[in-house]
PDB file of N, CA and C in Angstrom:
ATOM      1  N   UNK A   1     -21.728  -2.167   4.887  1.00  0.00           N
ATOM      2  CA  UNK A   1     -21.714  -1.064   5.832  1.00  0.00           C
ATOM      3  C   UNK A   1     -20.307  -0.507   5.911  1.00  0.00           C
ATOM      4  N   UNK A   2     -20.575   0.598   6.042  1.00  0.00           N
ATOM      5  CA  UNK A   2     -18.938   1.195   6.207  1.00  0.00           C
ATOM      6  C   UNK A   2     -18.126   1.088   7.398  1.00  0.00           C
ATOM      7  N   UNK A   3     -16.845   0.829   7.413  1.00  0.00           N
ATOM      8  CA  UNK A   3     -16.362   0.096   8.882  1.00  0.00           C
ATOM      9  C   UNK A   3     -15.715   1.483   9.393  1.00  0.00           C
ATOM     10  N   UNK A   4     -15.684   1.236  10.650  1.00  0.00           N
ATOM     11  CA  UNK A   4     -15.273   2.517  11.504  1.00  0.00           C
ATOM     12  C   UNK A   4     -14.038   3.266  10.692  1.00  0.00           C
ATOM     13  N   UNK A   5     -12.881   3.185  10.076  1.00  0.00           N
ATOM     14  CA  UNK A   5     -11.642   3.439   9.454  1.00  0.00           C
ATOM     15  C   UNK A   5     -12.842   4.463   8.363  1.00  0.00           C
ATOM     16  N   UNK A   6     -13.465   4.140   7.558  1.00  0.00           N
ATOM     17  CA  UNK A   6     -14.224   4.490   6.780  1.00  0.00           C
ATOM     18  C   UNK A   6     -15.094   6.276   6.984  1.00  0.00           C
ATOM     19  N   UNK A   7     -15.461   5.576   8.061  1.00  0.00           N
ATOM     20  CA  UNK A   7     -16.755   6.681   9.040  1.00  0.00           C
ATOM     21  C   UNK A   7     -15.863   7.543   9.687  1.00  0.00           C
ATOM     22  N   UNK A   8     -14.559   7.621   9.974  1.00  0.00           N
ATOM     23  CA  UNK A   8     -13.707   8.634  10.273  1.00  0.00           C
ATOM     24  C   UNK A   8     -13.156   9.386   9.159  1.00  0.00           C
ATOM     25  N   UNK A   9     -12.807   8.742   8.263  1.00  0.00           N
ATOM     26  CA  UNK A   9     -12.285   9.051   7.387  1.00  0.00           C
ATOM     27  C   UNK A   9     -13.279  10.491   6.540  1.00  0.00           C
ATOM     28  N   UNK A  10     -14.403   9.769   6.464  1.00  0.00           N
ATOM     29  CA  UNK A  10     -15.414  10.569   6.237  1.00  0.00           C
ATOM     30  C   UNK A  10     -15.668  11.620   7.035  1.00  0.00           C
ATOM     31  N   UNK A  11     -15.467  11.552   8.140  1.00  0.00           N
ATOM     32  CA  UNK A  11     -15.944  12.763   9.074  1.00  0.00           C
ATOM     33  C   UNK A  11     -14.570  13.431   8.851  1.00  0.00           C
ATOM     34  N   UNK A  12     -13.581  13.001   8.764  1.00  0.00           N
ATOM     35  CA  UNK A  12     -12.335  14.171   8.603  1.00  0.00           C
ATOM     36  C   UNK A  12     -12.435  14.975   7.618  1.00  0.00           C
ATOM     37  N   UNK A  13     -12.695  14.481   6.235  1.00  0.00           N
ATOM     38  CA  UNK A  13     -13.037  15.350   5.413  1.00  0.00           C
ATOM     39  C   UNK A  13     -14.047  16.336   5.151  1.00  0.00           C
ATOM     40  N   UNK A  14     -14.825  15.913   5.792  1.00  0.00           N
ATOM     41  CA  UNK A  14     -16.032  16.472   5.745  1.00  0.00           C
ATOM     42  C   UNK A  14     -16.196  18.442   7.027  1.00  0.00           C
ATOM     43  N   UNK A  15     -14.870  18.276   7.954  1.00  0.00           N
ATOM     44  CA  UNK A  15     -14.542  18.738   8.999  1.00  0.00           C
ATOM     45  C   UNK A  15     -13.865  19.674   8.085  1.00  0.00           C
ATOM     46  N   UNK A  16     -12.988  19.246   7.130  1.00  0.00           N
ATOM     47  CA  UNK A  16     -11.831  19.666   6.786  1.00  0.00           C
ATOM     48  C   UNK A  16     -12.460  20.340   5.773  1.00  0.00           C
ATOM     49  N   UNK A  17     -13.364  20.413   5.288  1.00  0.00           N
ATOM     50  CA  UNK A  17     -14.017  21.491   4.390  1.00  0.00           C
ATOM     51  C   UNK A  17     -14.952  22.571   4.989  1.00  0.00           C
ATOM     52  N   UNK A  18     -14.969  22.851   6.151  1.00  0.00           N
ATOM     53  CA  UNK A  18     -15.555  23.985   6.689  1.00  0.00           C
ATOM     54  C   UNK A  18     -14.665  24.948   6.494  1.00  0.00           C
ATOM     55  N   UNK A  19     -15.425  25.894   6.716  1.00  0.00           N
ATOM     56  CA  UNK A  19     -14.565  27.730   6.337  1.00  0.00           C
ATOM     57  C   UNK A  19     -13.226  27.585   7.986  1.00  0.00           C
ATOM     58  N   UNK A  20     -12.368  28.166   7.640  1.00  0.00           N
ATOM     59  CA  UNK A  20     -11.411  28.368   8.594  1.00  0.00           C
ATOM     60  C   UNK A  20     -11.515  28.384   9.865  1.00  0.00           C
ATOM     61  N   UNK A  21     -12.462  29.507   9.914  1.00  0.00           N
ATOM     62  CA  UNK A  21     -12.981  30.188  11.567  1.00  0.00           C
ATOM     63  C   UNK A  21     -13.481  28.980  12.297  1.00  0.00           C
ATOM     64  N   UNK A  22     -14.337  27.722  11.030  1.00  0.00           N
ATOM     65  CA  UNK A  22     -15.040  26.839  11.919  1.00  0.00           C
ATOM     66  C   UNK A  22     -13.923  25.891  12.235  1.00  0.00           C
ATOM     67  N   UNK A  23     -13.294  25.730  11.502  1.00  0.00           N
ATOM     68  CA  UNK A  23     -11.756  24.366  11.784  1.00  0.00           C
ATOM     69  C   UNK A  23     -11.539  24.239  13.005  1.00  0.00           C
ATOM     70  N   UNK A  24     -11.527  25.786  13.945  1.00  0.00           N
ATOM     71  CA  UNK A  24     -10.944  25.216  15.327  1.00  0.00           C
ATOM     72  C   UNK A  24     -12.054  24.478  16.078  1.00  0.00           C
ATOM     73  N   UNK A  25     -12.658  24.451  15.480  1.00  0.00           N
ATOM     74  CA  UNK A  25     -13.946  23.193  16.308  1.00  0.00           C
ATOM     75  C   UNK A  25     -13.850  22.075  16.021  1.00  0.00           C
ATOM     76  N   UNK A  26     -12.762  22.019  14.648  1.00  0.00           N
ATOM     77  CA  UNK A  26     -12.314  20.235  14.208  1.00  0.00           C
ATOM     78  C   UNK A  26     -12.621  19.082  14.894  1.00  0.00           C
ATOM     79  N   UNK A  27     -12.076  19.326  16.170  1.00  0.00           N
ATOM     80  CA  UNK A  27     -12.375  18.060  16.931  1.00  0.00           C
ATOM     81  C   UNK A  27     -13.683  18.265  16.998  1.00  0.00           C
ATOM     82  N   UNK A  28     -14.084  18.762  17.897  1.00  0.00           N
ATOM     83  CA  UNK A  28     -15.497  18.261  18.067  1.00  0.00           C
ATOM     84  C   UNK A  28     -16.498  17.905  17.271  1.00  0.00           C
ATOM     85  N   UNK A  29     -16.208  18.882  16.282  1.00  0.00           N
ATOM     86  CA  UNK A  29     -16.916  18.954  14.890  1.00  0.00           C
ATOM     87  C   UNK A  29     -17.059  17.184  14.134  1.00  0.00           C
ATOM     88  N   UNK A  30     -16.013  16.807  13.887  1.00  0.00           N
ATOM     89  CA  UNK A  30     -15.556  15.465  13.170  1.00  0.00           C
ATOM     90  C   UNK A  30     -15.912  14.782  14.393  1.00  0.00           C
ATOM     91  N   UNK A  31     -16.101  14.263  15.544  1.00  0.00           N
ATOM     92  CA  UNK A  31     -16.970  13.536  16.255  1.00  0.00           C
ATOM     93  C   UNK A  31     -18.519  13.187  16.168  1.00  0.00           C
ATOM     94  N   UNK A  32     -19.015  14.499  16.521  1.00  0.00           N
ATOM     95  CA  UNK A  32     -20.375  15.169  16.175  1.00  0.00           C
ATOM     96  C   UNK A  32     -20.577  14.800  14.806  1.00  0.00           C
ATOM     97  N   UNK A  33     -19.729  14.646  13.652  1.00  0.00           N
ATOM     98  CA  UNK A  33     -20.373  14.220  12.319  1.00  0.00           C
ATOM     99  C   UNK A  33     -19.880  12.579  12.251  1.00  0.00           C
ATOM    100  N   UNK A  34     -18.784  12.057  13.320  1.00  0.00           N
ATOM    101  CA  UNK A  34     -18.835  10.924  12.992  1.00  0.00           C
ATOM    102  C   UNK A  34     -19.836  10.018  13.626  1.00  0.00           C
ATOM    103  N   UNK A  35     -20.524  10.789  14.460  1.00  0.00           N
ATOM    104  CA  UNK A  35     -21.521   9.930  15.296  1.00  0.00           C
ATOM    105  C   UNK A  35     -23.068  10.018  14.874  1.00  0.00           C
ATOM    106  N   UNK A  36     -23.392  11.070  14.008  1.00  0.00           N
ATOM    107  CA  UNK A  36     -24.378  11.630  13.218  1.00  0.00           C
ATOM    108  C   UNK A  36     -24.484  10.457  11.820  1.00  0.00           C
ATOM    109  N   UNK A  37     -23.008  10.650  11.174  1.00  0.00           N
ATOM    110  CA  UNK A  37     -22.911   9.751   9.795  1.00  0.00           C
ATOM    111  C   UNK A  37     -23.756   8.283  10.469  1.00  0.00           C
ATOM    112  N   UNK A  38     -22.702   8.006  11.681  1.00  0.00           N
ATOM    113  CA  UNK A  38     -22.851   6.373  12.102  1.00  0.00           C
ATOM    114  C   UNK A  38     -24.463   5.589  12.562  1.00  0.00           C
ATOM    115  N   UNK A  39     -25.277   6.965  12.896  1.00  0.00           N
ATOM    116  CA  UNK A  39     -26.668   6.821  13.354  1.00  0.00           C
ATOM    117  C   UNK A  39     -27.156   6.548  11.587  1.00  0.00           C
ATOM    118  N   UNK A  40     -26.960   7.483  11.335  1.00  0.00           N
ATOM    119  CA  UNK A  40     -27.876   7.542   9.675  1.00  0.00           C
ATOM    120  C   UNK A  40     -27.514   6.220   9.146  1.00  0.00           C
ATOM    121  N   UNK A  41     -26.376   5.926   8.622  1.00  0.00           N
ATOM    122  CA  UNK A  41     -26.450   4.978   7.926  1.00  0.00           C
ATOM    123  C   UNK A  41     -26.457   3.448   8.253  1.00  0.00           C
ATOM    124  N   UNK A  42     -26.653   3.605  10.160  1.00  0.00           N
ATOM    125  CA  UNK A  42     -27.460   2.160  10.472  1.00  0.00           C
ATOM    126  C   UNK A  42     -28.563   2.123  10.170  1.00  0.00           C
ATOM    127  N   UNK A  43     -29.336   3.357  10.174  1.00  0.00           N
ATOM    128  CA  UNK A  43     -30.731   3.119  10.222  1.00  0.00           C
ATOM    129  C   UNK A  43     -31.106   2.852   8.673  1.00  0.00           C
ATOM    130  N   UNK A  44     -30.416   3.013   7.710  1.00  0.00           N
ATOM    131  CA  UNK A  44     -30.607   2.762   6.043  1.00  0.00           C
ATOM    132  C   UNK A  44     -30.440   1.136   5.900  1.00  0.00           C
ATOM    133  N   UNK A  45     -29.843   0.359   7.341  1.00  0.00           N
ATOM    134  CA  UNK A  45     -30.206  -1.260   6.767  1.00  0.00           C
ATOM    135  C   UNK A  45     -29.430  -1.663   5.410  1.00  0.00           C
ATOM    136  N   UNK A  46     -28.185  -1.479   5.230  1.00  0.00           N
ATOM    137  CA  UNK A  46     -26.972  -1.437   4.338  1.00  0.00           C
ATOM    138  C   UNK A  46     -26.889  -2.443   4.469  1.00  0.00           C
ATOM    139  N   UNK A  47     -26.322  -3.157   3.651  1.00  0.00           N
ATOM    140  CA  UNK A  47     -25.999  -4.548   3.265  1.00  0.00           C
ATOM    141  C   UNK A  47     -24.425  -4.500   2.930  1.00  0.00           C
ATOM    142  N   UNK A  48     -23.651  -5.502   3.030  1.00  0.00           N
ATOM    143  CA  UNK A  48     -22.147  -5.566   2.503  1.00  0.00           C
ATOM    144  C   UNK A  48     -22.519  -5.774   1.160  1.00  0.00           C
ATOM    145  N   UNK A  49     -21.174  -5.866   0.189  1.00  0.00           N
ATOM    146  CA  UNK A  49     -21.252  -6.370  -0.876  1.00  0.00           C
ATOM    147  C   UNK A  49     -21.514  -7.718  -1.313  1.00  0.00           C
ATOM    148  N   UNK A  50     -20.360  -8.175  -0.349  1.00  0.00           N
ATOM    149  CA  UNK A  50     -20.384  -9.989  -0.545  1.00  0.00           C
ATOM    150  C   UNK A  50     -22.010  -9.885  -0.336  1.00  0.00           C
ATOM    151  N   UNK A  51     -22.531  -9.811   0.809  1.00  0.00           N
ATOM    152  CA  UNK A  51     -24.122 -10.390   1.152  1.00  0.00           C
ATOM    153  C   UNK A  51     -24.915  -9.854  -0.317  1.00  0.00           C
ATOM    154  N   UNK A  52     -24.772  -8.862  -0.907  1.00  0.00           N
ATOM    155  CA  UNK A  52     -25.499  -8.066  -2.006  1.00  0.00           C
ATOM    156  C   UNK A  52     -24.693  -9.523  -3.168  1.00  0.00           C
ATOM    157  N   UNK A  53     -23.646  -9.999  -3.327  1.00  0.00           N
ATOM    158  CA  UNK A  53     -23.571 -10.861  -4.223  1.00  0.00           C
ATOM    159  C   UNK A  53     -23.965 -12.365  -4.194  1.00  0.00           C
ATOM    160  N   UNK A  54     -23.730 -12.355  -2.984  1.00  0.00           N
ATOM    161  CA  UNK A  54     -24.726 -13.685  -2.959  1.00  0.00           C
ATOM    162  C   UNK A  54     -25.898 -13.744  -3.249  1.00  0.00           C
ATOM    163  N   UNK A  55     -26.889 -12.822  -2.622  1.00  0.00           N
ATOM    164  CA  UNK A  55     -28.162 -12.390  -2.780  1.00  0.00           C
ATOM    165  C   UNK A  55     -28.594 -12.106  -4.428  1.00  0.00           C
ATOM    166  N   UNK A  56     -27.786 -11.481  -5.048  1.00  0.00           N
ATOM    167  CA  UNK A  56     -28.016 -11.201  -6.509  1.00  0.00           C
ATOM    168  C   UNK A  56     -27.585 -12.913  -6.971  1.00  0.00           C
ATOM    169  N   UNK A  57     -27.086 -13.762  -6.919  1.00  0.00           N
ATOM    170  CA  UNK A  57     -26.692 -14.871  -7.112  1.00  0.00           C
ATOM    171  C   UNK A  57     -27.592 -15.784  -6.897  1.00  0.00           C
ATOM    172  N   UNK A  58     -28.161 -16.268  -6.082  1.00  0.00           N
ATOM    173  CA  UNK A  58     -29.445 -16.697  -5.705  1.00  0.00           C
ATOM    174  C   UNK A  58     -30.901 -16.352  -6.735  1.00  0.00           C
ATOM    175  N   UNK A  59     -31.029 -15.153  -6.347  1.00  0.00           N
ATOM    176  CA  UNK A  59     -31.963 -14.567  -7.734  1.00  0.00           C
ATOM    177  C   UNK A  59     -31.485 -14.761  -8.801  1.00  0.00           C
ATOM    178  N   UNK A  60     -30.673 -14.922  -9.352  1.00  0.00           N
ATOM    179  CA  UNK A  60     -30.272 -15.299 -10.858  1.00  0.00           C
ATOM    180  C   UNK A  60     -30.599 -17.044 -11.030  1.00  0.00           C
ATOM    181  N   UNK A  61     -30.016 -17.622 -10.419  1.00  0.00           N
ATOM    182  CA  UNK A  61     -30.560 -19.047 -10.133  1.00  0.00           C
ATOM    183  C   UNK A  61     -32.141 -19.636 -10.394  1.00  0.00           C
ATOM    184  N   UNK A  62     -32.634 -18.874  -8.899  1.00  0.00           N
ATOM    185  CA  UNK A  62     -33.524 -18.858  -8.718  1.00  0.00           C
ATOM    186  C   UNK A  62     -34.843 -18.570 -10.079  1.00  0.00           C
ATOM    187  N   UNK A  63     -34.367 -17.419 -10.507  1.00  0.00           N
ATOM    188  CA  UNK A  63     -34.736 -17.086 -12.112  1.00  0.00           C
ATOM    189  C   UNK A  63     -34.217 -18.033 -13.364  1.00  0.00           C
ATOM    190  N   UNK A  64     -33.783 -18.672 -13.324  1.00  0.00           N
ATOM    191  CA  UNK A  64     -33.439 -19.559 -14.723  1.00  0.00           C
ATOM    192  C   UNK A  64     -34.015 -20.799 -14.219  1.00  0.00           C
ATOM    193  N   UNK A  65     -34.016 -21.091 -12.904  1.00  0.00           N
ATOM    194  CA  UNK A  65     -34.890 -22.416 -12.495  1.00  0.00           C
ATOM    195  C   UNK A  65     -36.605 -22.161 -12.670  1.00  0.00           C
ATOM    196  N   UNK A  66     -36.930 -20.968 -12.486  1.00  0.00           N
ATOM    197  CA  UNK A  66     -38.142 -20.584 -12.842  1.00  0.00           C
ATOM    198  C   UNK A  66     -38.524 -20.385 -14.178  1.00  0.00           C
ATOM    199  N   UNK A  67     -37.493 -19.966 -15.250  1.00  0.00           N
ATOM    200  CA  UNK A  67     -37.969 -20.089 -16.635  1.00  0.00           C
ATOM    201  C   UNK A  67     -37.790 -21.526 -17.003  1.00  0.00           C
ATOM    202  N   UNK A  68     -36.849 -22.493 -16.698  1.00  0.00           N
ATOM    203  CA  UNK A  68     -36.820 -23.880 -16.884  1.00  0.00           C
ATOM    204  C   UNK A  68     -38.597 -24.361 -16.602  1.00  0.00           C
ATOM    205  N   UNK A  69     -38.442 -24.127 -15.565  1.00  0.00           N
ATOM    206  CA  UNK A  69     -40.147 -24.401 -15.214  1.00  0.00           C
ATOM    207  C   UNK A  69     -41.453 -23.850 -15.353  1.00  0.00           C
ATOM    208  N   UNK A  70     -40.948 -22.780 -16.422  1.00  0.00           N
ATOM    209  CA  UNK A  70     -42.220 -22.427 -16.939  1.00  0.00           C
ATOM    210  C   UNK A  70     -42.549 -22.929 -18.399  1.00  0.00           C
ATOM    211  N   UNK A  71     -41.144 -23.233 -18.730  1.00  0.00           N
ATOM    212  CA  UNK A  71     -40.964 -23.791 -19.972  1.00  0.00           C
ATOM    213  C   UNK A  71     -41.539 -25.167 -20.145  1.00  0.00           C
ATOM    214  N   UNK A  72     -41.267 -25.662 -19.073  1.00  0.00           N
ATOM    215  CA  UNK A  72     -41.563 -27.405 -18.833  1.00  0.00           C
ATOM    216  C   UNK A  72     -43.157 -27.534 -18.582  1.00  0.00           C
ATOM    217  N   UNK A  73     -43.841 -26.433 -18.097  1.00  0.00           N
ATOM    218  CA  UNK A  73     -45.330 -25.989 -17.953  1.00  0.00           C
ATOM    219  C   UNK A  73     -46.090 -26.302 -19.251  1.00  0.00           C
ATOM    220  N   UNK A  74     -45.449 -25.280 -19.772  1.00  0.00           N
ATOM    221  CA  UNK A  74     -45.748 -25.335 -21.375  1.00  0.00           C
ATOM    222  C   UNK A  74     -46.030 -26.027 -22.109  1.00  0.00           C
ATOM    223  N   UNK A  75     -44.692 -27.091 -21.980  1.00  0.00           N
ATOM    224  CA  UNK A  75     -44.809 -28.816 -23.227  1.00  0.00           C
ATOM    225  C   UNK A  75     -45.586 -29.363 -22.431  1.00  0.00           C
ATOM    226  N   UNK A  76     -45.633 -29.383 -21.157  1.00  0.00           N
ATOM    227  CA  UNK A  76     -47.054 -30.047 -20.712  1.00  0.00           C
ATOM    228  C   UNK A  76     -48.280 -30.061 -20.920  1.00  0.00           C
ATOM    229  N   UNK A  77     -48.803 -28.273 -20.913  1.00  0.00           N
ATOM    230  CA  UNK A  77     -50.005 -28.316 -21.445  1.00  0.00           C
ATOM    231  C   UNK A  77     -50.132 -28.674 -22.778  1.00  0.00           C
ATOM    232  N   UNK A  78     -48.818 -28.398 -23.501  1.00  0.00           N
ATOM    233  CA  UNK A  78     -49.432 -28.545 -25.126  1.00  0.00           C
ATOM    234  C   UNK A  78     -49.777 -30.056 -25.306  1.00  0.00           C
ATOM    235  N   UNK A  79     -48.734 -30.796 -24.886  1.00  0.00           N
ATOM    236  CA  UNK A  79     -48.643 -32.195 -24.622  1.00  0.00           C
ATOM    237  C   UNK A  79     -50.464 -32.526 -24.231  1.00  0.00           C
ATOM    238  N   UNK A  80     -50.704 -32.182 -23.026  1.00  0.00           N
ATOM    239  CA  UNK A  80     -52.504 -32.374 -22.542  1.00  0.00           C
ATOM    240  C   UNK A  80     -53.173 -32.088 -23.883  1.00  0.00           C
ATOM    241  N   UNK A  81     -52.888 -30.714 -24.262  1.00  0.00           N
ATOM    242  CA  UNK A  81     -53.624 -30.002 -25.232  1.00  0.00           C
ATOM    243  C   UNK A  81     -53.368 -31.340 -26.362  1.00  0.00           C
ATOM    244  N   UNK A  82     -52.551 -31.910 -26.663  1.00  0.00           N
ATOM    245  CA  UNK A  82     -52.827 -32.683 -28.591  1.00  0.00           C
ATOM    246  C   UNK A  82     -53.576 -34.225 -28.086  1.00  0.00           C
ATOM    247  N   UNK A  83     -53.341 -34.467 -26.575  1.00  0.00           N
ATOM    248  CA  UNK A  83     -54.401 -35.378 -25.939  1.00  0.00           C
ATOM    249  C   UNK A  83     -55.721 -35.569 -26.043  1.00  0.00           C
TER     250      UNK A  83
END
């Protein structure tokens, strides 16, 4: 998630590219979009990175322990199978 330093940062620029006439509304303007940005992208359920690498880390695991064991499935049945 993007940390507040971030979500300003964003709203400044974003302020700072309106046509001239609108600039003198800057302030309010860059509030109004920093509080707009901050609604939206709670509600998108963002994940950090670290949590996104652990999580991808786990599934990788998780996946080679599952081909180990599908593999081991296998010599089993064949194993049954020459039984």
């Amino acid at each position: 998630m993007l940390d507040a330093k971030q979500l300003d940062d964003l709203a400044r620029r974003l302020t700072q590219a309106l046509p001239k006439g609108l600039q003198a509304l800057q302030e309010d303007a860059q509030r109004s979009l920093r509080a707009t940005l901050e609604l939206g992208l709670t509600q998108l359920n963002l994940v950090t990175r670290e949590e996104f690498d652990v999580q991808a880390a786990v599934l990788a695991r998780s996946r080679s322990r599952l081909e180990q064991l599908e593999a081991r499935v296998l010599e089993l049945e064949a194993r049954l199978a020459r039984q």
